[in-house]
N, C-alpha and C. Protein backbone atom coordinates (compact mmCIF):
# COMPACT_ATOMS: atom_id res chain seq x y z
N UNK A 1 2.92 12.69 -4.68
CA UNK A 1 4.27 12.18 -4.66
C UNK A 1 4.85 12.44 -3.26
N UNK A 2 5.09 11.64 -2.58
CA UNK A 2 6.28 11.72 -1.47
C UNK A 2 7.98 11.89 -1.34
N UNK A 3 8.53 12.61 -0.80
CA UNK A 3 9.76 12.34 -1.01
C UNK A 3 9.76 11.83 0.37
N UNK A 4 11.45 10.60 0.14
CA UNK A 4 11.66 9.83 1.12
C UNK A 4 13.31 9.86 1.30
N UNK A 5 13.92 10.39 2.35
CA UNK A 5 15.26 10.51 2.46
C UNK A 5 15.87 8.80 2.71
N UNK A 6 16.04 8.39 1.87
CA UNK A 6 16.58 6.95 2.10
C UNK A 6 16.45 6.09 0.28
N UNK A 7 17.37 5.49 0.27
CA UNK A 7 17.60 4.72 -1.10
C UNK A 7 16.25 4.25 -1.51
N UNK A 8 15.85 4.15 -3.08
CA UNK A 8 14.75 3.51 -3.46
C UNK A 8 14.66 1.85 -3.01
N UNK A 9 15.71 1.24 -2.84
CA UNK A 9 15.98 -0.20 -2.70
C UNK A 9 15.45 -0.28 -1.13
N UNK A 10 15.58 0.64 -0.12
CA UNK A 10 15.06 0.47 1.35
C UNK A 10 14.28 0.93 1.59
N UNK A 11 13.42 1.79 0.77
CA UNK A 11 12.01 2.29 0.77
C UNK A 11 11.25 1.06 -0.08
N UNK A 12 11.55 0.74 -1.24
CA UNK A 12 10.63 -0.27 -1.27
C UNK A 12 10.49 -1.68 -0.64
N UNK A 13 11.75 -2.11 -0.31
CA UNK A 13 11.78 -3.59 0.65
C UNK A 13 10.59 -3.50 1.63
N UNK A 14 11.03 -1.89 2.33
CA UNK A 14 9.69 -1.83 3.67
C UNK A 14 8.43 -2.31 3.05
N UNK A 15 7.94 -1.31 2.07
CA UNK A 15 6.86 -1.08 1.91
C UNK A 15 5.87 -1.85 1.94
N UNK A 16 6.15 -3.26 0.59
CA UNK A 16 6.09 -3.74 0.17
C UNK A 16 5.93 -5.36 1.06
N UNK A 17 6.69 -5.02 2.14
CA UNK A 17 6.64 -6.16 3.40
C UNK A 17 5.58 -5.94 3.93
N UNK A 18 4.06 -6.71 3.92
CA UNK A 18 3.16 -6.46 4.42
C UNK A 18 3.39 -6.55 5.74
N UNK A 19 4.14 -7.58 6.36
CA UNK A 19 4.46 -7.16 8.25
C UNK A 19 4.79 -5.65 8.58
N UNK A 20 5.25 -5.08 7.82
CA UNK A 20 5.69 -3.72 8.09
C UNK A 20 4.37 -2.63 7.83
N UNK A 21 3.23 -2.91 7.09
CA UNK A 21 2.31 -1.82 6.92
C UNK A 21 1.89 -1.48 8.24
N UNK A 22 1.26 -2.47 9.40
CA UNK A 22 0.49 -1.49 10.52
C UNK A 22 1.27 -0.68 11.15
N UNK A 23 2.60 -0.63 10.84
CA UNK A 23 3.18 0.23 11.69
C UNK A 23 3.16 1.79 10.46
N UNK A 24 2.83 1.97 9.31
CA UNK A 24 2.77 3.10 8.39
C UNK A 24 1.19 3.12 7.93
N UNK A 25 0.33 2.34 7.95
CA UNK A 25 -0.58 2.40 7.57
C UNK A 25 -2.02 2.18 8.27
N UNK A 26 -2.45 3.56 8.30
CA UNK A 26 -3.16 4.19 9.71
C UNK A 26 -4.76 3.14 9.80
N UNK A 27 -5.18 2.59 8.69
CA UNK A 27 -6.48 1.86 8.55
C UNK A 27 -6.75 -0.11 9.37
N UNK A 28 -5.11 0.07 9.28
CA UNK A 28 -4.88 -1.65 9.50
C UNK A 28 -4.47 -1.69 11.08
N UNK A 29 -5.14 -2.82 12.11
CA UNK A 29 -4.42 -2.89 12.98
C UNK A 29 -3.48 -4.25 13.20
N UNK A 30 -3.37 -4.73 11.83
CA UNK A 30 -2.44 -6.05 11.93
C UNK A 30 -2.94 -6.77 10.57
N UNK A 31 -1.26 -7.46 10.16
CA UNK A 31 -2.22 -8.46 8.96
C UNK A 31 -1.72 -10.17 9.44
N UNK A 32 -2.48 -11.07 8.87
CA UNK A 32 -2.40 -12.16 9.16
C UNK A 32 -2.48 -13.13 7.93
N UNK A 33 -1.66 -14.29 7.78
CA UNK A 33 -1.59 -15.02 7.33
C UNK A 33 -0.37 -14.80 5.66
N UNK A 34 0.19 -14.35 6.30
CA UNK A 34 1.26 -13.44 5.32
C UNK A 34 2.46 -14.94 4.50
N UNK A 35 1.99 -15.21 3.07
CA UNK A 35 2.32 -15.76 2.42
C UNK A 35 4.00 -15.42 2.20
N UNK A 36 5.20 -16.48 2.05
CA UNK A 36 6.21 -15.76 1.74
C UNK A 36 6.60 -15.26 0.63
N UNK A 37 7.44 -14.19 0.90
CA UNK A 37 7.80 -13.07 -0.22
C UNK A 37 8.50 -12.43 -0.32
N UNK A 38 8.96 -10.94 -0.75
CA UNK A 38 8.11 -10.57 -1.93
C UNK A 38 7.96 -11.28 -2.73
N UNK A 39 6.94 -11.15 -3.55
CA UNK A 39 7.10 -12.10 -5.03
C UNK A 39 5.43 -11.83 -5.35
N UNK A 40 5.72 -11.87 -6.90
CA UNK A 40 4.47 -11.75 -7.36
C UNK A 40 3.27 -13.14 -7.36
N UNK A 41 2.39 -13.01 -6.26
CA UNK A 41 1.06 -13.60 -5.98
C UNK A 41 1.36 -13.86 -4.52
N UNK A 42 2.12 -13.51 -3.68
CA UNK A 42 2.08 -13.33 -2.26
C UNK A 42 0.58 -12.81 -1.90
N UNK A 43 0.48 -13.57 -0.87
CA UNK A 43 -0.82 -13.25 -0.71
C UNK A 43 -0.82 -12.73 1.12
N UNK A 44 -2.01 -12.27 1.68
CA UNK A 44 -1.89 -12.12 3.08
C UNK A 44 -3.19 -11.48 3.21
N UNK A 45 -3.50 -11.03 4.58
CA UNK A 45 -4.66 -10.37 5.04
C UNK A 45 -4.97 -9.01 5.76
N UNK A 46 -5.32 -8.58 5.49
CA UNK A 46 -5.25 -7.03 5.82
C UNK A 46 -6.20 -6.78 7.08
N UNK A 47 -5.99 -6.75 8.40
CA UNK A 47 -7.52 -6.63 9.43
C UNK A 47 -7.35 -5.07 9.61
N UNK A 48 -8.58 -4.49 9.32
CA UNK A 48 -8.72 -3.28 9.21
C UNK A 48 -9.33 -2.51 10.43
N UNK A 49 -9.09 -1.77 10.53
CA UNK A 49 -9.45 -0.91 12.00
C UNK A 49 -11.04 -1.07 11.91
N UNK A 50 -12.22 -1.00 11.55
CA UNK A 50 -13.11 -1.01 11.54
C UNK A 50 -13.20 -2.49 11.47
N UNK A 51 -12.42 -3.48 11.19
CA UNK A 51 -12.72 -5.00 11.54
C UNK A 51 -12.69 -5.58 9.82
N UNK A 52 -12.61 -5.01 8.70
CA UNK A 52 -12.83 -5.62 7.52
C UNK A 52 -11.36 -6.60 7.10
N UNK A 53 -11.96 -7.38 6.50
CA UNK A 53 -10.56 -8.32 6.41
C UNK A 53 -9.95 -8.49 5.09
N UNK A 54 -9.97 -7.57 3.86
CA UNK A 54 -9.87 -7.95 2.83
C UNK A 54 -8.60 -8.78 2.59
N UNK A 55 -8.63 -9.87 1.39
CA UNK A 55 -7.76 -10.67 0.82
C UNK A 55 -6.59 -9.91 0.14
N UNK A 56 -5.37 -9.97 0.22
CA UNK A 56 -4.54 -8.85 -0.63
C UNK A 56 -3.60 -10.18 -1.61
N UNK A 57 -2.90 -9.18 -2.62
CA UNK A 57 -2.18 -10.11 -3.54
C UNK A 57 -1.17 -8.80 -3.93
N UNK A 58 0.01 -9.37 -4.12
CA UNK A 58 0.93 -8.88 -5.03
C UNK A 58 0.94 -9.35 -6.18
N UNK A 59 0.74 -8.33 -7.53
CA UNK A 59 0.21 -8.44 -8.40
C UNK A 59 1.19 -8.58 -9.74
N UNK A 60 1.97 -7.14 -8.70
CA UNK A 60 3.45 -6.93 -10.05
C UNK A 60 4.65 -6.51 -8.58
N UNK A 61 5.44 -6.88 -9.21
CA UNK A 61 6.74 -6.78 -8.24
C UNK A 61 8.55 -6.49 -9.22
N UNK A 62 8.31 -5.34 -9.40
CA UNK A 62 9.70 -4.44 -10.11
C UNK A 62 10.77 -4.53 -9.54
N UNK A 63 11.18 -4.58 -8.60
CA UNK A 63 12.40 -3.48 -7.33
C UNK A 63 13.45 -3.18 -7.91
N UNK A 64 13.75 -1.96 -7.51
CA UNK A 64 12.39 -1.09 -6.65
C UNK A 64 12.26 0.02 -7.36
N UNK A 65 11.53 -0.60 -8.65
CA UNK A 65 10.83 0.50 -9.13
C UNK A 65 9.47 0.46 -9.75
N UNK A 66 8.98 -0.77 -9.15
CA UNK A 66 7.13 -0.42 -9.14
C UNK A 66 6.58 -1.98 -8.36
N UNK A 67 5.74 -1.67 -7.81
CA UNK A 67 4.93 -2.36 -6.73
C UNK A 67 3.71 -2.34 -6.68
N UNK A 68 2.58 -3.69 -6.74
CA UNK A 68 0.86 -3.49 -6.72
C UNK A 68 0.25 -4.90 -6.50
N UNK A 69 -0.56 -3.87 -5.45
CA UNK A 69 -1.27 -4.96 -4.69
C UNK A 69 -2.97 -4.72 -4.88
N UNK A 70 -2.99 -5.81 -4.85
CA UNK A 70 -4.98 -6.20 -5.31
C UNK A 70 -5.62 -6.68 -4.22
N UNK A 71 -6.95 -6.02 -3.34
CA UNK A 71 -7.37 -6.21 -1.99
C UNK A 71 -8.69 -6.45 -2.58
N UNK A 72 -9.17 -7.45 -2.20
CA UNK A 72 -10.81 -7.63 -2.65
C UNK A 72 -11.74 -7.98 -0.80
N UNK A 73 -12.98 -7.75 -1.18
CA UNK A 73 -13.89 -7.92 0.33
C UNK A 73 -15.13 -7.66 -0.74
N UNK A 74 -15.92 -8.49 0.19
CA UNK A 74 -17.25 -8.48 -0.31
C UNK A 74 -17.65 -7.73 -1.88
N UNK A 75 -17.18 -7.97 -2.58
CA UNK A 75 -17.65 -6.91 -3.74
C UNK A 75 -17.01 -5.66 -4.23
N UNK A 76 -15.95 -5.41 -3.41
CA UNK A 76 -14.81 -4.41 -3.48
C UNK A 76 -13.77 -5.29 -3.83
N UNK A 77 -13.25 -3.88 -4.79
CA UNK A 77 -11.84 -4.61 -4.97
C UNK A 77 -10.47 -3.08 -4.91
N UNK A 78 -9.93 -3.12 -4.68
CA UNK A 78 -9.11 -2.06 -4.63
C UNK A 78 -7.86 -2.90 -5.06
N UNK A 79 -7.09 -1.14 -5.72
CA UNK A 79 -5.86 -1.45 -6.83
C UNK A 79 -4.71 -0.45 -6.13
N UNK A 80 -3.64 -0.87 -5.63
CA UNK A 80 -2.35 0.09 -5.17
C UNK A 80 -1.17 -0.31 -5.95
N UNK A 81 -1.19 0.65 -6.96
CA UNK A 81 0.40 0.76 -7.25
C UNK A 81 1.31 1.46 -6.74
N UNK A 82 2.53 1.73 -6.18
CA UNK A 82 3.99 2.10 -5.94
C UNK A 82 4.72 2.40 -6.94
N UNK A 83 4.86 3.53 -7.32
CA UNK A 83 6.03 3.80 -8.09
C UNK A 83 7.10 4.40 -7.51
N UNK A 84 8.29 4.21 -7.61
CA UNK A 84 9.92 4.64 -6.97
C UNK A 84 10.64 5.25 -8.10
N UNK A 85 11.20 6.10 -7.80
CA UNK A 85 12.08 7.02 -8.48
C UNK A 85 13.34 7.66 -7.99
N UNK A 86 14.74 7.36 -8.34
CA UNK A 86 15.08 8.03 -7.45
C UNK A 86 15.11 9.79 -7.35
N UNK A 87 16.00 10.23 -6.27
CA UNK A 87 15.76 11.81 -6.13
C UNK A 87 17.09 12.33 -5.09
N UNK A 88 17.08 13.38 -5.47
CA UNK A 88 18.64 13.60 -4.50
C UNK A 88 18.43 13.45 -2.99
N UNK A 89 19.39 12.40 -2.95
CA UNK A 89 19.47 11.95 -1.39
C UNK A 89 18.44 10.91 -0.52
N UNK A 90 17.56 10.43 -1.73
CA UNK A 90 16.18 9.38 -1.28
C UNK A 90 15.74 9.43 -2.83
N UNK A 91 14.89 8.98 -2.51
CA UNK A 91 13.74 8.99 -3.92
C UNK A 91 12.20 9.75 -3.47
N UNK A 92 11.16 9.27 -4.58
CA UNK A 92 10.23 9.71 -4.17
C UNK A 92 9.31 8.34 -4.80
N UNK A 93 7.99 9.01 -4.19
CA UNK A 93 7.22 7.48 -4.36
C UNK A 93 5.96 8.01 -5.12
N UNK A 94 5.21 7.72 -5.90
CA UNK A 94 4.07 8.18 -6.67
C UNK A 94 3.14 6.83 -6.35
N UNK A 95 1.98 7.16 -5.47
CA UNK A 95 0.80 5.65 -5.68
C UNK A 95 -0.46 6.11 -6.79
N UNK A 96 -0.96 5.33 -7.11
CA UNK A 96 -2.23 5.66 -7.68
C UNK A 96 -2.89 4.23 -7.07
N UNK A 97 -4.35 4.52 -6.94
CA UNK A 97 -5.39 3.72 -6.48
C UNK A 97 -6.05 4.19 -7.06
N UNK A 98 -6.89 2.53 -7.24
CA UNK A 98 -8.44 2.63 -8.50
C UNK A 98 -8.93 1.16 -6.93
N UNK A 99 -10.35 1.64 -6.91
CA UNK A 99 -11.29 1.32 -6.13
C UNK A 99 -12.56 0.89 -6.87
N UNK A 100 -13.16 -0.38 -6.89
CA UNK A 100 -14.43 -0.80 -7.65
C UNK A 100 -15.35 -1.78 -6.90
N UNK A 101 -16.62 -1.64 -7.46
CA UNK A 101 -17.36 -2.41 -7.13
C UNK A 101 -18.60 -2.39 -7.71
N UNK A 102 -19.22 -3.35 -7.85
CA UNK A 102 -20.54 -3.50 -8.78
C UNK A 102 -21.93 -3.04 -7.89
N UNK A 103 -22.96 -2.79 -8.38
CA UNK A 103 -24.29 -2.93 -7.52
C UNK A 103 -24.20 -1.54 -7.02
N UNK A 104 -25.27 -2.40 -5.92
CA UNK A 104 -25.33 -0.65 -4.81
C UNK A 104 -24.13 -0.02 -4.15
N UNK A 105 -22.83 -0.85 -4.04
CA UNK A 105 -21.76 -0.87 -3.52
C UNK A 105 -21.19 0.37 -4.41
N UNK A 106 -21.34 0.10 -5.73
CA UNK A 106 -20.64 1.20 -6.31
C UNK A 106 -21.07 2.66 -6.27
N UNK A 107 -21.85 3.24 -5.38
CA UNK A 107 -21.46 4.82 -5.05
C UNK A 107 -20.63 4.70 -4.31
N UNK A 108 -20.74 4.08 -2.85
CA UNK A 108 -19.80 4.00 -2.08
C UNK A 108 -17.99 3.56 -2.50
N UNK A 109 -18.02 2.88 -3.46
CA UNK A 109 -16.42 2.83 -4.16
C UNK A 109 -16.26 4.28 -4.56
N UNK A 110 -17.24 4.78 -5.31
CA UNK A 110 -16.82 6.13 -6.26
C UNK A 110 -16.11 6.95 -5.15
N UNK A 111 -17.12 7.24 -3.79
CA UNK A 111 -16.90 8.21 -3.05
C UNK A 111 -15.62 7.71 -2.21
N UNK A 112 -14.98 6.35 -2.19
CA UNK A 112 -13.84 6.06 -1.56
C UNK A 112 -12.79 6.12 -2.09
N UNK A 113 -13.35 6.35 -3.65
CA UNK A 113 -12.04 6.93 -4.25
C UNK A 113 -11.74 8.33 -4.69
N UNK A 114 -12.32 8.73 -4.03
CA UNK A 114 -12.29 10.13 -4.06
C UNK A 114 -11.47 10.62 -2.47
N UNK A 115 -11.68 9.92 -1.53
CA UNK A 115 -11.18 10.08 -0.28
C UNK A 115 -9.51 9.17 0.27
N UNK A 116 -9.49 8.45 -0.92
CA UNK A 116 -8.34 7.12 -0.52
C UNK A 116 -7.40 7.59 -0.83
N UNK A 117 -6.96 8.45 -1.99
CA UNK A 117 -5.67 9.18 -2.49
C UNK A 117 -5.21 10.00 -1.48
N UNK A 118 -6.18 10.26 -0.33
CA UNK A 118 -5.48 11.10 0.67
C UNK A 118 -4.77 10.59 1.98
N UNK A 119 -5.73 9.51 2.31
CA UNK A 119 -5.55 8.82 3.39
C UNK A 119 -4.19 7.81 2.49
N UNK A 120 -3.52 7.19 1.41
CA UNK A 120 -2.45 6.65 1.26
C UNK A 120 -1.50 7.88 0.72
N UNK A 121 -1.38 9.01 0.50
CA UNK A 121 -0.58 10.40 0.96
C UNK A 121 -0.03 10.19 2.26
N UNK A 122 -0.79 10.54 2.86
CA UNK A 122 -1.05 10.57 4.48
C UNK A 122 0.32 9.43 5.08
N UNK A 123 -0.25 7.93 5.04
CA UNK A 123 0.49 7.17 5.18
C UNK A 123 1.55 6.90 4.64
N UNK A 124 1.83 7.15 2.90
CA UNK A 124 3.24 7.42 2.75
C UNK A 124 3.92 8.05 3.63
N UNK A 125 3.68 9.32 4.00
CA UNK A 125 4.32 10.15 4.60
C UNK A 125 4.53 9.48 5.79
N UNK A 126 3.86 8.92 6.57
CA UNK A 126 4.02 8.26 7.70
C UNK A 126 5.40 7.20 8.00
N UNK A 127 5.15 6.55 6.66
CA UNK A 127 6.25 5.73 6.33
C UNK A 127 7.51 6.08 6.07
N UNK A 128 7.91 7.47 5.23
CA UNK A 128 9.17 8.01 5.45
C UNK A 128 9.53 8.53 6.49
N UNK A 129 8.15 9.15 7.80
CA UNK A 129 9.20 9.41 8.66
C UNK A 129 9.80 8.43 9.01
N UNK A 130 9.48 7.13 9.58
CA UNK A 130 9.67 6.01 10.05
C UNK A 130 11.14 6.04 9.69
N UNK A 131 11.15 5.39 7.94
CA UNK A 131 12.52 5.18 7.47
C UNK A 131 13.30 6.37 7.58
N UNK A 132 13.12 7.30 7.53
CA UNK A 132 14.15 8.68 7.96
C UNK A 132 14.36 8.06 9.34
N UNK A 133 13.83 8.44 10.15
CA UNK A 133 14.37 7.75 11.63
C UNK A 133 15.04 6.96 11.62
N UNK A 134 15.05 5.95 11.11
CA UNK A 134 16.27 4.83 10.95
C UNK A 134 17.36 4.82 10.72
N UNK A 135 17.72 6.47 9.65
CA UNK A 135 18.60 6.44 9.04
C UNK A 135 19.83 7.15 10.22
């Protein structure tokens, strides 16, 4: 869980704006082709620091109190939900991620989901400093 000094309504607008992830989200160095939105089946592209390009979708769209996006690539598929709550003086944010894939691919999902809950910690946090700064 993150806490975020700023309203649930301006923590999730960001978030949720895929133009806004490379600047909170340490894996991506840009996305492209960003469908308009929010709205549920927005679609866009995620280019990933190592070069992977997965397809993303907004799946479910609450505001602002739950958010999830579906990223597929070769045989992977990864699951990010957002949950918002508020909390004195900001809210806080709860993600869960589920990571899959069939074949030989799937050790490598198991073991990325074992490592991904940290690295989107990580970047939450990244993201409230951001919006704290703003404030």
């Amino acid at each position: 869980m993150t806490y975020v000094a700023a309203p649930a309504e301006v923590v999730f607008d960001y978030l949720v704006e895929p133009r806004n992830r490379p600047a909170w989200q340490s894996s991506l160095t840009r996305v492209e082709d960003v469908a308009p939105g929010p709205a549920v089946g927005q679609t866009w592209v995620d280019v990933t620091v190592p070069g992977l390009r997965p397809q993303m979708r907004t799946t479910e769209l609450d505001r602002p109190h739950r958010w999830t996006e579906r990223g597929t690539w070769r045989g992977f598929s990864a699951e990010l939900t957002l949950e918002l709550a508020p909390a004195p003086g900001g809210c806080v944010v709860e993600p869960t991620m589920t990571l899959r894939a069939a074949g030989p691919a799937r050790p490598l999902a198991l073991l990325l989901s074992v490592l991904a809950p940290y690295a989107v910690r990580a970047d939450l946090r990244r993201a409230a400093r951001l919006l704290e700064g703003r404030s």
